[in-house]
C-alpha atoms as a PDB file:
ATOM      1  CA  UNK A   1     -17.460  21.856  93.917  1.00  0.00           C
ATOM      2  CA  UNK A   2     -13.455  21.665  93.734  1.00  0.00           C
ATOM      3  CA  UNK A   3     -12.192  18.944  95.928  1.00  0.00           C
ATOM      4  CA  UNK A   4      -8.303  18.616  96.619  1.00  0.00           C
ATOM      5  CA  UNK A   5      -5.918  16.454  97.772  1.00  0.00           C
ATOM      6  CA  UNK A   6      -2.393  16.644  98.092  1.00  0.00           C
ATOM      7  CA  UNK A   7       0.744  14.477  99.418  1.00  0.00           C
ATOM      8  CA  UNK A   8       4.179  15.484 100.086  1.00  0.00           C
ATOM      9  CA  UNK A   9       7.123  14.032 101.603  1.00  0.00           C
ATOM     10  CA  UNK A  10       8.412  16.466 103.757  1.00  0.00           C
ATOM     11  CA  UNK A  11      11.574  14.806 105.099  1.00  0.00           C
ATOM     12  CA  UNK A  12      11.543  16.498 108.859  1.00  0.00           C
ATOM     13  CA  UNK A  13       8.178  18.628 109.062  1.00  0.00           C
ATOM     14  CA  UNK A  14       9.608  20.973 111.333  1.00  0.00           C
ATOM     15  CA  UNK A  15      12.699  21.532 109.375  1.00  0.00           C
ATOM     16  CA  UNK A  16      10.470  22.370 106.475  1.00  0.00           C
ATOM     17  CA  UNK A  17       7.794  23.606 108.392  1.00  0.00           C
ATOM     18  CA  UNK A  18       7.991  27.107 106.671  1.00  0.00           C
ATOM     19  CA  UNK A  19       7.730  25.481 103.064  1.00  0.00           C
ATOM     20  CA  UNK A  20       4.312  23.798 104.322  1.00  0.00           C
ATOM     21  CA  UNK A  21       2.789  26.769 105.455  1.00  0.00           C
ATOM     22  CA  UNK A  22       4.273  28.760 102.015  1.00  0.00           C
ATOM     23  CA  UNK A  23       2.525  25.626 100.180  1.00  0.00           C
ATOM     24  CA  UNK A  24      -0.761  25.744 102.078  1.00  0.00           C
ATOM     25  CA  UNK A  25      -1.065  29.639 101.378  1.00  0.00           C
ATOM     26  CA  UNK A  26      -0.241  29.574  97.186  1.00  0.00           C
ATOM     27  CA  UNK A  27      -1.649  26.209  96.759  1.00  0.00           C
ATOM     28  CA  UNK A  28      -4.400  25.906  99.591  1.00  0.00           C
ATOM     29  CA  UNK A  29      -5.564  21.918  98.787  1.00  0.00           C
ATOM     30  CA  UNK A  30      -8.829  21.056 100.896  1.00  0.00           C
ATOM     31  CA  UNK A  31      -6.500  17.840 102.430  1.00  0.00           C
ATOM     32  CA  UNK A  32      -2.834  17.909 102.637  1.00  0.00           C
ATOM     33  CA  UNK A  33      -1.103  14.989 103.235  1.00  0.00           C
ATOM     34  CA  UNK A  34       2.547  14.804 104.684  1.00  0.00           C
ATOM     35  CA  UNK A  35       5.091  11.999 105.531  1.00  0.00           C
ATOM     36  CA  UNK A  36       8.092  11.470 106.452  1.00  0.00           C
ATOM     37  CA  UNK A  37       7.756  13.874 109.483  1.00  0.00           C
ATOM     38  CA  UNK A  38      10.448  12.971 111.921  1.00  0.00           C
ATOM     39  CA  UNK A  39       8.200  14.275 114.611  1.00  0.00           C
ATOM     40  CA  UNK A  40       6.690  12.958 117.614  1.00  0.00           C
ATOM     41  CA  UNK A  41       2.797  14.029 117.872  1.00  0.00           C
ATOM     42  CA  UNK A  42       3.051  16.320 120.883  1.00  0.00           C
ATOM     43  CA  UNK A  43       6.060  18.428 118.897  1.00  0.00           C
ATOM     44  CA  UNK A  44       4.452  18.462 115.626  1.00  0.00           C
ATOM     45  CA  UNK A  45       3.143  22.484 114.605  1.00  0.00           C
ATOM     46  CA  UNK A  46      -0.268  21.551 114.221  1.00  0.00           C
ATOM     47  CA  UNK A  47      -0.985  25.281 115.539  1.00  0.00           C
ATOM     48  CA  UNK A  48       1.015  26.978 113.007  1.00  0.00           C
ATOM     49  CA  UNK A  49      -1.302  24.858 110.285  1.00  0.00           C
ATOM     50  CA  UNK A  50      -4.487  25.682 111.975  1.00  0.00           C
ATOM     51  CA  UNK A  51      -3.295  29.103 111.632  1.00  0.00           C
ATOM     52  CA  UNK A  52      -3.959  29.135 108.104  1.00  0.00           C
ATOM     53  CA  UNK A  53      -7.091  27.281 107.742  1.00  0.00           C
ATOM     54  CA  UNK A  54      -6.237  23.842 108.607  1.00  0.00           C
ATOM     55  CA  UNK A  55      -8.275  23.525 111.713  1.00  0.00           C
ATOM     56  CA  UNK A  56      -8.235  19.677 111.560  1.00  0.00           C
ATOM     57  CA  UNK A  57      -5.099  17.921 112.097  1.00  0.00           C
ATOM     58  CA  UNK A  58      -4.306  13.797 112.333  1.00  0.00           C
ATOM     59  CA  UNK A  59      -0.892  12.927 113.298  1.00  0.00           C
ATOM     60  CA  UNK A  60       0.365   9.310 113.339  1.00  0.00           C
ATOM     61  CA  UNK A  61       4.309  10.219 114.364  1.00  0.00           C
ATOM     62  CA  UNK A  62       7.640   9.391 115.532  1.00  0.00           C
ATOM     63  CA  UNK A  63      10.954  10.729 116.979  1.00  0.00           C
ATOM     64  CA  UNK A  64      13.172  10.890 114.529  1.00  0.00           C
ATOM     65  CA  UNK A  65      11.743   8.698 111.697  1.00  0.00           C
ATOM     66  CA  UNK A  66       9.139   7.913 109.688  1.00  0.00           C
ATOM     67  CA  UNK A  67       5.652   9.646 110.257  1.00  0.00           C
ATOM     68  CA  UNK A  68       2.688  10.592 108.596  1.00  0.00           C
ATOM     69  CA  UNK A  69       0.367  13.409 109.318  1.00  0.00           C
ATOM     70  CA  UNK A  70      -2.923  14.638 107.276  1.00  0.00           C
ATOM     71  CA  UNK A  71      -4.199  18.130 107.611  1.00  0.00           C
ATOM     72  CA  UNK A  72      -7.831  19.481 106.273  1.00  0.00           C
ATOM     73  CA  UNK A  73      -9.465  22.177 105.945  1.00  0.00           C
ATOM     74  CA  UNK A  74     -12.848  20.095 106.898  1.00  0.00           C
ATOM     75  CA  UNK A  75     -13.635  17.755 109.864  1.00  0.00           C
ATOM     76  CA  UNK A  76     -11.919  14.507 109.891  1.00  0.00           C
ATOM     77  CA  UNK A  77     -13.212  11.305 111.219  1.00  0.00           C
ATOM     78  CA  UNK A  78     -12.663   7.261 111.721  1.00  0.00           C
ATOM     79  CA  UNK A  79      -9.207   8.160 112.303  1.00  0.00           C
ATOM     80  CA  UNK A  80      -6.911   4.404 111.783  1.00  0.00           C
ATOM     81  CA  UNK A  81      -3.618   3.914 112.340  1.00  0.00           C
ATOM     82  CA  UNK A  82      -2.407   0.251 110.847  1.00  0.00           C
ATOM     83  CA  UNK A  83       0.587  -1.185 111.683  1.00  0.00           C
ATOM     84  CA  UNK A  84       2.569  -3.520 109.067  1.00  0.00           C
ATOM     85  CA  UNK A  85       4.744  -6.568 109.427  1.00  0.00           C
ATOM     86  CA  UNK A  86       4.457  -6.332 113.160  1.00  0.00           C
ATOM     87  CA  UNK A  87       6.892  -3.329 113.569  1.00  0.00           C
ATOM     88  CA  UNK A  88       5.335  -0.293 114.772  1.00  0.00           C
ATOM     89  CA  UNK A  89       6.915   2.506 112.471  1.00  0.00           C
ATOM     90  CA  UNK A  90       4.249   4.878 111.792  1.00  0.00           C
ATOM     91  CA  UNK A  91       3.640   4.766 108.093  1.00  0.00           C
ATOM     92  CA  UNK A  92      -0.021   4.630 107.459  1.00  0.00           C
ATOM     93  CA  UNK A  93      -2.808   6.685 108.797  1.00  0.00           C
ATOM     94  CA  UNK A  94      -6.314   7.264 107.511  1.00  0.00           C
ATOM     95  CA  UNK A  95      -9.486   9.358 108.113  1.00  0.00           C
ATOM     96  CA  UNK A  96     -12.637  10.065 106.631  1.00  0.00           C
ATOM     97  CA  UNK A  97     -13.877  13.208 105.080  1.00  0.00           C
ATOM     98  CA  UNK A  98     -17.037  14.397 103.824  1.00  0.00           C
ATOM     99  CA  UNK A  99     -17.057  16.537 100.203  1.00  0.00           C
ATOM    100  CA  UNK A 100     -19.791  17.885  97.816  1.00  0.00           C
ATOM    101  CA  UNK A 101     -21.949  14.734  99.112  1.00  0.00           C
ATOM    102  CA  UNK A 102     -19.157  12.103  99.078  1.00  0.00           C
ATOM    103  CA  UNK A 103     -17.699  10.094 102.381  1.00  0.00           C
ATOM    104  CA  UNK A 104     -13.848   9.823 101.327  1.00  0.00           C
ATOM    105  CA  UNK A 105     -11.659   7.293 103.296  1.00  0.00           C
ATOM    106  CA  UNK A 106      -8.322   9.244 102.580  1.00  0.00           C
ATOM    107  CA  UNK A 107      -5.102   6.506 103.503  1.00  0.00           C
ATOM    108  CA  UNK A 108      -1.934   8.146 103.595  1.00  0.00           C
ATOM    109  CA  UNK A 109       1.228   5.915 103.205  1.00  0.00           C
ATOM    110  CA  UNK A 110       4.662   6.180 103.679  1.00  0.00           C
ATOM    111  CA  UNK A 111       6.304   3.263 102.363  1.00  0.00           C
ATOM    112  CA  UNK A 112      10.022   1.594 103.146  1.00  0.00           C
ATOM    113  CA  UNK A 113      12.458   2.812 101.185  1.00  0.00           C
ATOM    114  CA  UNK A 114      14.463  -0.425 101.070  1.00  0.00           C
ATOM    115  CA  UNK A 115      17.902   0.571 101.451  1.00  0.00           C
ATOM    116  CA  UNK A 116      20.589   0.201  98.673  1.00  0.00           C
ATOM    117  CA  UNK A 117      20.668  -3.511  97.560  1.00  0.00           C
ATOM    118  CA  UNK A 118      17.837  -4.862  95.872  1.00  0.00           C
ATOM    119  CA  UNK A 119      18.522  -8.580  97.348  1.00  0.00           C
ATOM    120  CA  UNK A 120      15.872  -9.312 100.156  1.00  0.00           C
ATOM    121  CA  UNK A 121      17.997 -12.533 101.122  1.00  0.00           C
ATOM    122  CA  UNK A 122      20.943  -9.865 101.671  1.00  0.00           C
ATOM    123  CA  UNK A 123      19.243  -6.984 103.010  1.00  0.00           C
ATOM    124  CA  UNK A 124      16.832  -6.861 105.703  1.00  0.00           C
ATOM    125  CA  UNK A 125      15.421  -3.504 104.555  1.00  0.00           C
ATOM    126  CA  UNK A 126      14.304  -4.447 101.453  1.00  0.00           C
ATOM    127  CA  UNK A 127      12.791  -7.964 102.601  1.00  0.00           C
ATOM    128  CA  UNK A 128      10.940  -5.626 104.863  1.00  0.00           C
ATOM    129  CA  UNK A 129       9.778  -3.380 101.921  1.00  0.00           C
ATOM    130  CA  UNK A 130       8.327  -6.506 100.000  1.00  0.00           C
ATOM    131  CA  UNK A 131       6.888  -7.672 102.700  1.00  0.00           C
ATOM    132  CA  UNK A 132       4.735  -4.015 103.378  1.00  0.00           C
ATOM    133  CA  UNK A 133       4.180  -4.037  99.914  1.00  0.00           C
ATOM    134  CA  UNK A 134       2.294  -7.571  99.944  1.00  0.00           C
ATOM    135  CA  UNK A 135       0.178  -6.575 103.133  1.00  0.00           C
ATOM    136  CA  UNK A 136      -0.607  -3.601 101.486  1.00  0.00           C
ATOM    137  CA  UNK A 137      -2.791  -5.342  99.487  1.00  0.00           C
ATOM    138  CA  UNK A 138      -5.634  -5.567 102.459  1.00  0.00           C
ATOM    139  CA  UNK A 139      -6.250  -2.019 101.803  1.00  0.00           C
ATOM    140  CA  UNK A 140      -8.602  -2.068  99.240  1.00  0.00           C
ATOM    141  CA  UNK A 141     -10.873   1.151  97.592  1.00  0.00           C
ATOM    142  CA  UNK A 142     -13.946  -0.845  98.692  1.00  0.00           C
ATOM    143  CA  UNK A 143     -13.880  -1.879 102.484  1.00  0.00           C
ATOM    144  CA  UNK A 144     -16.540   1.280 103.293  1.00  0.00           C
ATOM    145  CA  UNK A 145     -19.699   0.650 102.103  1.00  0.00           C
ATOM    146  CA  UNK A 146     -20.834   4.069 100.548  1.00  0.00           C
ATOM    147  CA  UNK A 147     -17.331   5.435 100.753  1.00  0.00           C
ATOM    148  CA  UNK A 148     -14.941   6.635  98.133  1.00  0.00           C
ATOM    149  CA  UNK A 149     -11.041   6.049  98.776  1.00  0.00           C
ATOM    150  CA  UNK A 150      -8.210   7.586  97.906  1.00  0.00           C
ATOM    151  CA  UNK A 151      -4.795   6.224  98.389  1.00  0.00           C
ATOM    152  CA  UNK A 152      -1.676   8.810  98.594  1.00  0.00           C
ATOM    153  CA  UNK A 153       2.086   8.763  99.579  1.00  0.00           C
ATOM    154  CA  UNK A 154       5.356   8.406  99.093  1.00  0.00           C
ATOM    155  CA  UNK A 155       4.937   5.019  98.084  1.00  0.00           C
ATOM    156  CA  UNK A 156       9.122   4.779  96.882  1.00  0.00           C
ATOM    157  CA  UNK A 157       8.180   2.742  93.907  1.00  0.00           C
ATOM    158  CA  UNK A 158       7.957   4.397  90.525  1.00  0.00           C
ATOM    159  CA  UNK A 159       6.034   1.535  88.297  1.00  0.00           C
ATOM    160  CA  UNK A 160       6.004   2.066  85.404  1.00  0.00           C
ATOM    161  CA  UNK A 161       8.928   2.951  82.312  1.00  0.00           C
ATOM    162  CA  UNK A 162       8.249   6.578  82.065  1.00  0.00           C
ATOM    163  CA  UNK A 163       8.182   6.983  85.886  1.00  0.00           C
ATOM    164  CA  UNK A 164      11.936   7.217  85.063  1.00  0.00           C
ATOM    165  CA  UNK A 165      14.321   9.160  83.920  1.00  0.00           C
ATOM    166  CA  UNK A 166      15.863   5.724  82.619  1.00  0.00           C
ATOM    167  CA  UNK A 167      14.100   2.346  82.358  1.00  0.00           C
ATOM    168  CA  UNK A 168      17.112   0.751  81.358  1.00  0.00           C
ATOM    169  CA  UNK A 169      19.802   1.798  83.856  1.00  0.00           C
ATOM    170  CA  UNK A 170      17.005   1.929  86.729  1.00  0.00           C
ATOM    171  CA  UNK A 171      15.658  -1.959  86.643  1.00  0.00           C
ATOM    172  CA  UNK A 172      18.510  -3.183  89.324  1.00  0.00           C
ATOM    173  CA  UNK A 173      18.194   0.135  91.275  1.00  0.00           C
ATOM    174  CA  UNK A 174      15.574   0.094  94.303  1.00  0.00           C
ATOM    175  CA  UNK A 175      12.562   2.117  93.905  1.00  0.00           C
ATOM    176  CA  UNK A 176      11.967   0.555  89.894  1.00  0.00           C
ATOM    177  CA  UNK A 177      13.129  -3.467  90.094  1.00  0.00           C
ATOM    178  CA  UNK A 178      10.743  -5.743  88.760  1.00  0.00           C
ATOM    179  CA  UNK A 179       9.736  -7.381  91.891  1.00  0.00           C
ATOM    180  CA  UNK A 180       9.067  -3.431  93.495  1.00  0.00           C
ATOM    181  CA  UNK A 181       7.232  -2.397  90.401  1.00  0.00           C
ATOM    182  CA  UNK A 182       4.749  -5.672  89.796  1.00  0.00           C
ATOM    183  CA  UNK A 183       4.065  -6.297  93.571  1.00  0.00           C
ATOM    184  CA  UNK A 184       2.646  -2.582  93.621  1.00  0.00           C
ATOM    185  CA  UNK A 185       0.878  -2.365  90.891  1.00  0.00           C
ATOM    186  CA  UNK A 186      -0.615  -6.169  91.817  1.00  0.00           C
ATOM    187  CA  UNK A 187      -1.458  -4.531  95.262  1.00  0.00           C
ATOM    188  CA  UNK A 188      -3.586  -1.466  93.418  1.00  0.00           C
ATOM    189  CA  UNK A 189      -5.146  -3.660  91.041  1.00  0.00           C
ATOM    190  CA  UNK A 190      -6.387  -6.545  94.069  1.00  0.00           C
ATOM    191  CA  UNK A 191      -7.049  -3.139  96.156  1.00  0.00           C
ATOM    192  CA  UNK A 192      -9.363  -1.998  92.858  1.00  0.00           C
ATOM    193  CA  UNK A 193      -7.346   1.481  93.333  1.00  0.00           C
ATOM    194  CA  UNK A 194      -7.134   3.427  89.701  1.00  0.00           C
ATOM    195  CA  UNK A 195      -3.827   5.536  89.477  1.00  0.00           C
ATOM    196  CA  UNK A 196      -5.480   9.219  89.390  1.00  0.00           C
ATOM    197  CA  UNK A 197      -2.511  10.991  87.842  1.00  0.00           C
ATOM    198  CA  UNK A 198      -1.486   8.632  85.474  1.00  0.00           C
ATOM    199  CA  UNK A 199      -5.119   8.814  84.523  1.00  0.00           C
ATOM    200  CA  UNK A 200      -5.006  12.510  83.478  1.00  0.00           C
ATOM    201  CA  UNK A 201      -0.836  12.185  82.049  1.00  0.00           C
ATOM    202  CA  UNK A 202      -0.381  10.114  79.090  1.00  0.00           C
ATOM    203  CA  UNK A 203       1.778   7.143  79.993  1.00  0.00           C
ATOM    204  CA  UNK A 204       4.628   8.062  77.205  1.00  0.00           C
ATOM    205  CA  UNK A 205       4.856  11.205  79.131  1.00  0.00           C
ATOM    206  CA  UNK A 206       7.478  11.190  81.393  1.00  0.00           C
ATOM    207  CA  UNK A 207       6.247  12.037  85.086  1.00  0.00           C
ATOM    208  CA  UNK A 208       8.981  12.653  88.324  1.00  0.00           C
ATOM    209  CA  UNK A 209       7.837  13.919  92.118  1.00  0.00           C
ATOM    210  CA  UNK A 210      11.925  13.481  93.511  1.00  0.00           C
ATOM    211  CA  UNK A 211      15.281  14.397  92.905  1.00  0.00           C
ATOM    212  CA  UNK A 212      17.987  13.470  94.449  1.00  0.00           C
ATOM    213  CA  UNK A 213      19.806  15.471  96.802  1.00  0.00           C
ATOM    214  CA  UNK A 214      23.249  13.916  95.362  1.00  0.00           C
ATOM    215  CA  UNK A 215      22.539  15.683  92.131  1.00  0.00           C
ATOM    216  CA  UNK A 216      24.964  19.152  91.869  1.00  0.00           C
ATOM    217  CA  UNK A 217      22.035  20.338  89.573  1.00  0.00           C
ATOM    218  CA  UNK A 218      18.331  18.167  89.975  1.00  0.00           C
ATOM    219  CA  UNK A 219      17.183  20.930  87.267  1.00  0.00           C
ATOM    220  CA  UNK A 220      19.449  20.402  84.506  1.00  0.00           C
ATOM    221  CA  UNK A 221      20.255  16.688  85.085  1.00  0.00           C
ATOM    222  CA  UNK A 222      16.353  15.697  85.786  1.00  0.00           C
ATOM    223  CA  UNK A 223      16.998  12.652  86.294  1.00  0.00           C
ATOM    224  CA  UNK A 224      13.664  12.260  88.538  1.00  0.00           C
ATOM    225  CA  UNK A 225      11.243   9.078  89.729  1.00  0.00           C
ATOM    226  CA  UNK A 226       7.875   9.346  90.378  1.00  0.00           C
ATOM    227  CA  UNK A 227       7.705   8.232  93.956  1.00  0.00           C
ATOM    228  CA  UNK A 228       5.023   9.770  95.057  1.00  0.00           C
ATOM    229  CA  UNK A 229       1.200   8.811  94.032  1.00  0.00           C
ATOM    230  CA  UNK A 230      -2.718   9.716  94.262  1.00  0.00           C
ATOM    231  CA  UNK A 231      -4.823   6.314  93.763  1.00  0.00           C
ATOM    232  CA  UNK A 232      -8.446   6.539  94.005  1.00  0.00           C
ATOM    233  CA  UNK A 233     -11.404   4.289  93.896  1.00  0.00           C
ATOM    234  CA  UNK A 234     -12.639   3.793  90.477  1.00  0.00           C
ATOM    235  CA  UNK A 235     -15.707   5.690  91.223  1.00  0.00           C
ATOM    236  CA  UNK A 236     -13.604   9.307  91.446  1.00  0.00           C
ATOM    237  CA  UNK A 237     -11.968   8.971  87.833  1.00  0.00           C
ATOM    238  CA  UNK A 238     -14.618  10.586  86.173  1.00  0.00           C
ATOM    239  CA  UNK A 239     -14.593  13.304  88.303  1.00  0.00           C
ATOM    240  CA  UNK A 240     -11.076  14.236  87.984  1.00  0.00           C
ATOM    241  CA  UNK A 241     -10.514  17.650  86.643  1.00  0.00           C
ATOM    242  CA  UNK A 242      -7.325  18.247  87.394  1.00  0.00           C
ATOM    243  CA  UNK A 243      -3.792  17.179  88.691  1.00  0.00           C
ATOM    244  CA  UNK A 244      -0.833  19.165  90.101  1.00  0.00           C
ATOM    245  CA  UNK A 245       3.207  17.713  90.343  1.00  0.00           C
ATOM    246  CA  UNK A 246       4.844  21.263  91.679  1.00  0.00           C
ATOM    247  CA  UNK A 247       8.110  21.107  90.217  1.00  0.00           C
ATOM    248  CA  UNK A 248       9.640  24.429  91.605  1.00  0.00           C
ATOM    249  CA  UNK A 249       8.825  23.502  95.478  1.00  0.00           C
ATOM    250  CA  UNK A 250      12.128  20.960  94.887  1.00  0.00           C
ATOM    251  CA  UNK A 251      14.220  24.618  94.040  1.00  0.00           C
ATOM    252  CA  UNK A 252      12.579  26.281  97.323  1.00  0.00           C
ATOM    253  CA  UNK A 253      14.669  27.390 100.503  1.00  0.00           C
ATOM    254  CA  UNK A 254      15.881  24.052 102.513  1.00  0.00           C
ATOM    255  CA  UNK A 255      13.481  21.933  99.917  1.00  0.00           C
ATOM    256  CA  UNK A 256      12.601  18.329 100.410  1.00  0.00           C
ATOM    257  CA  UNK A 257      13.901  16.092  97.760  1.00  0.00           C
ATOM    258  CA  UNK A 258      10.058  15.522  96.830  1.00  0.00           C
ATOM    259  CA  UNK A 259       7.403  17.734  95.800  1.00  0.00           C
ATOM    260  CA  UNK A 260       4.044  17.833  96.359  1.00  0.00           C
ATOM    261  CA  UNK A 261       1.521  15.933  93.752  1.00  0.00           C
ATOM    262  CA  UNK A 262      -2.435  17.012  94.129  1.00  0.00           C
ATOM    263  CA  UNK A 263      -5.400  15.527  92.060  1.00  0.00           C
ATOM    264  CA  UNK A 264      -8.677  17.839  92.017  1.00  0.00           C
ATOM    265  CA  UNK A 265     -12.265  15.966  91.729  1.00  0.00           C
ATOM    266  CA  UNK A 266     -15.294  17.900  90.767  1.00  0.00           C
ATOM    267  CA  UNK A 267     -17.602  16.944  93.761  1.00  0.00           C
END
């Protein structure tokens, strides 16, 4: 059975709400997961999602900023909300879902972005952004005892070389620094998380899921970073069978700057 999952950064959920609902009828992922919502809970459209088949709805939000929500077309349970570095921006929220026989902790992230200047002594944003980065690494694919996990978000980090359009002219630019890229990818390994997409993409291949709004033309410049990521507990890789970055959604009406990424498991 076809099992999937999908994240998106939204950047204002009800500003975009009609590209979520155009996404959820072409696409139609069992889990969607959204951040970035600038929404408070009791104004987010859950109704409008349940509408098309979403009937289950989590919503971890906030006015203005931040905000992750997860919507499913199955029952969700265990619902956490964790908070990180003692500041109580709602960036994390996770549930558990049941699929072809599997119990799936699904954590959706939404990670600092850092701010401009890649100096934590100078810049209190980007401290903050190590700092998440390094308590991320308590979330791990094997808390649950018979439970699969699977790790999604904008996560603002693109590891690795060919997550950018240039390695070179990117290392001193927040989102691909060395301290960014190794401090993620030490938090996935302690976590035992297996990057699902980058397990299905050859690593030479180059791989974006933003563009920046500053560019006159994202298409032809492409100068992209993959920001946004599907991680799963080692357990799930062989049942990948397929993965999903939808370019286009960046060229749709009032798009977000990301699009949405979805990995499929054969459950």
């Amino acid at each position: 059975m076809p099992f999937t999952v999908a994240t998106w950064n939204i950047n204002s959920v009800r500003l975009r709400q009609g590209i979520v609902e155009r996404y959820l009828t072409e696409h139609a992922p069992d889990v969607l997961c959204l951040q970035e919502t600038k929404c408070p809970d009791e104004l987010f459209p859950a109704d409008a999602f349940r509408a098309l088949g979403y009937a289950h709805v989590a919503v971890y939000g906030q006015k203005g900023y931040h905000g992750v929500a997860t919507l499913s077309k199955r029952p969700l349970a265990g619902e956490v909300r964790q908070v990180f570095c003692g500041i109580e921006h709602a960036r994390h929220l996770s549930v558990l879902v049941e699929a072809g026989g599997k119990r799936i902790r699904i954590h959706n992230f939404y990670v600092p972005a850092g701010g401009d200047e890649p100096d934590p002594a100078a810049n209190d944003k980007f401290r903050h952004k190590l700092d998440f980065i390094e308590e991320m690494r308590r979330v791990t694919s094997f808390a649950e005892a018979e439970t699969s996990a699977i790790l999604v978000g904008d996560l603002n980090i693109a590891p690795y070389e060919t997550d950018v359009w240039s390695h070179r002219q990117l290392l001193k630019i927040v989102s691909h620094t060395p301290v960014e890229t190794e401090g993620l990818l030490l938090a996935m390994q302690d976590g035992g998380w297996a990057d699902l997409v980058r397990a299905r993409v050859p690593m030479e291949e180059k791989l974006y899921t933003w563009w920046s709004y500053r560019s006159a033309d994202w298409r032809a410049a492409d100068k992209g970073r993959r920001l946004d990521h599907v991680w799963g507990s080692n357990d799930l890789v062989p049942l990948l069978t397929g993965h999903h970055v939808l370019k286009e959604a960046r060229g749709w009406e009032r798009p977000s700057d990301h699009v949405p990424v979805s990995v499929t498991l054969d459950l």
